[in-house]
Protein backbone atom coordinates (compact mmCIF):
# COMPACT_ATOMS: atom_id res chain seq x y z
CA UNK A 1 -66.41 21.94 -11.30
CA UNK A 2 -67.75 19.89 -8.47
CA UNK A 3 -66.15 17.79 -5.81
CA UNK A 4 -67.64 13.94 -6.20
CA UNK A 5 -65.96 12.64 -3.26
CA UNK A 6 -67.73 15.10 -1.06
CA UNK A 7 -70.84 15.27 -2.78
CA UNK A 8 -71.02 11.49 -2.68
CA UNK A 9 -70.02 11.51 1.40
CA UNK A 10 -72.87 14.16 2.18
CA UNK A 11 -75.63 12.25 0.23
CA UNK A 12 -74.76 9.00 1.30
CA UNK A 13 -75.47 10.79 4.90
CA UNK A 14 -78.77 12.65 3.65
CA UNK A 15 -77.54 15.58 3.51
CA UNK A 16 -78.52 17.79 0.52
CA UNK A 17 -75.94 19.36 -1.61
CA UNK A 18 -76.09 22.41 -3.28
CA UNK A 19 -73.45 24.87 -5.23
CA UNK A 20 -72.86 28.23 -4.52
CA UNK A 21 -72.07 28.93 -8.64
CA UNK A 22 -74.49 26.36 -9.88
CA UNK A 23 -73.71 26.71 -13.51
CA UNK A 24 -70.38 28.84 -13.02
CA UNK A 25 -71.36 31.78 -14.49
CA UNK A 26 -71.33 29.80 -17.58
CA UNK A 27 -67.67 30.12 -17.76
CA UNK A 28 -67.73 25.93 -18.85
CA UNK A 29 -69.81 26.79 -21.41
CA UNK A 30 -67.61 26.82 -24.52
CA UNK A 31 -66.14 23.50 -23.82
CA UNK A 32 -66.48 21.10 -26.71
CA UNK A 33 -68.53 18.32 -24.72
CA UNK A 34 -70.35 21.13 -23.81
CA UNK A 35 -71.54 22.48 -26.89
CA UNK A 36 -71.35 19.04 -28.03
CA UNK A 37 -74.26 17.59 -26.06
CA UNK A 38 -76.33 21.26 -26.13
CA UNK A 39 -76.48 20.43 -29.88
CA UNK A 40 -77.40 16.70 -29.41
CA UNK A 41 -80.52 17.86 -27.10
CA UNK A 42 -81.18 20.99 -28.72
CA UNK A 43 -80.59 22.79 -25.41
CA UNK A 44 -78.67 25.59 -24.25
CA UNK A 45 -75.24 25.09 -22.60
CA UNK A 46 -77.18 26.35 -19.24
CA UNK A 47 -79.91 23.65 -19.38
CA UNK A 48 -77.97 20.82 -20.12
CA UNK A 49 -75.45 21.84 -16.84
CA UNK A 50 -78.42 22.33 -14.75
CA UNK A 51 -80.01 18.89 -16.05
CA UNK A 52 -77.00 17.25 -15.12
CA UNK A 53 -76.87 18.66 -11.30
CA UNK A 54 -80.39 17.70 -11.27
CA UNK A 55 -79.51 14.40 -12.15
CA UNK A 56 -76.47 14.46 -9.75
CA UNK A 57 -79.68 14.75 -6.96
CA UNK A 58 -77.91 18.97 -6.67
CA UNK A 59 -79.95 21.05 -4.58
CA UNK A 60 -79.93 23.20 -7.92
CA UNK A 61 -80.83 26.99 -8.25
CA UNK A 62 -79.85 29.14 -11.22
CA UNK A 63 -79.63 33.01 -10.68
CA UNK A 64 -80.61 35.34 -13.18
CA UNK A 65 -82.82 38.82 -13.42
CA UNK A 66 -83.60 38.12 -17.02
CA UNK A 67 -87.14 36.98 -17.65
CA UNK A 68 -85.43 34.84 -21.03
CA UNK A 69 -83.31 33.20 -18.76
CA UNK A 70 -85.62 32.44 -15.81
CA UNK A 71 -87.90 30.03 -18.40
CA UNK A 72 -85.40 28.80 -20.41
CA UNK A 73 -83.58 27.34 -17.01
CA UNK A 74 -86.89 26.13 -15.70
CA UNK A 75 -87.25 24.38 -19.04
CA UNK A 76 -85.20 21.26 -17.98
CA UNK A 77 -87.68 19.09 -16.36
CA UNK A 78 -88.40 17.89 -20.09
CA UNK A 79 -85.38 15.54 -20.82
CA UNK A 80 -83.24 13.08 -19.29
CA UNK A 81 -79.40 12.91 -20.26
CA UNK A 82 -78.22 10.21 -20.80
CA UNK A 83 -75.94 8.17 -18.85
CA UNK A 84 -72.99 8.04 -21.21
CA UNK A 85 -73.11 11.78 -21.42
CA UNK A 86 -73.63 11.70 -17.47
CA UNK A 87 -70.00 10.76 -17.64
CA UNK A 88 -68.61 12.77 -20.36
CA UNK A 89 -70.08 15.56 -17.92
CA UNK A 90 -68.20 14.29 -14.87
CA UNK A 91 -65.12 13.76 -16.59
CA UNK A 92 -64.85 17.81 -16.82
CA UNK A 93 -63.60 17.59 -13.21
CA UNK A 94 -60.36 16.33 -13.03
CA UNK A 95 -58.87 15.15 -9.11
CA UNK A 96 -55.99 17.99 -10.45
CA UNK A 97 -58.98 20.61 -10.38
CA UNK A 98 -60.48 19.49 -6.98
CA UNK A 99 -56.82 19.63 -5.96
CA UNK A 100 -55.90 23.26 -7.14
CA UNK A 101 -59.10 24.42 -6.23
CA UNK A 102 -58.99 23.17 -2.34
CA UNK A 103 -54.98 24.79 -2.83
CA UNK A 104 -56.81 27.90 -4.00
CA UNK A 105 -59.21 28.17 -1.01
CA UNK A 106 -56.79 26.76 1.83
CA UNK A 107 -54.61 29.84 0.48
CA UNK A 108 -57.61 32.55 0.83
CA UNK A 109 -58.05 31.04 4.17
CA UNK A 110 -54.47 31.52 5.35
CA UNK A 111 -54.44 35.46 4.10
């Protein structure tokens, strides 16, 4: 989940944006557009997220300690996705997501 409204006002300024759970712990993984498009580029579920922050023009940095990992995320300099599945890939986050999350956070803030 991202917010596009602030994303959007930051780069418009030129300021970089970056996420602090770049592929979410891979929690998205399993959803069907997901899986979907990993099977229509023959990618994992964890390259085709970090293509698409690349694309987005994310400041984007995968953590991992396993050596498997580390080259299959730096494999995604290979392939463009494209813009029809751009979409499908912003669609994920809904305004009722950026709106429980900020809830969520506003509420950690308060206790």
């Amino acid at each position: 989940m991202y917010r596009p409204i602030l994303a959007e006002y930051f780069q418009r300024k030129g300021v970089s944006v970056s996420a602090s759970k770049g592929i979410g712990r891979g929690e998205c993984f399993d959803k069907a557009p997901i899986q979907k498009l990993s099977t229509k580029y023959s990618k994992s579920p964890a390259q085709i997220m970090l293509r698409w922050g690349l694309q987005k023009n994310f400041c984007v940095v995968a953590k991992t300690a396993t050596p498997s990992r580390m080259r299959e995320n730096r494999s995604v300099l290979d392939y463009y996705l494209e813009d029809e599945d751009m979409i499908i890939l912003d669609s994920l986050t809904s305004k009722e997501d950026v709106k429980k999350r900020d809830e969520r956070e506003l509420q950690s803030k308060i206790m």
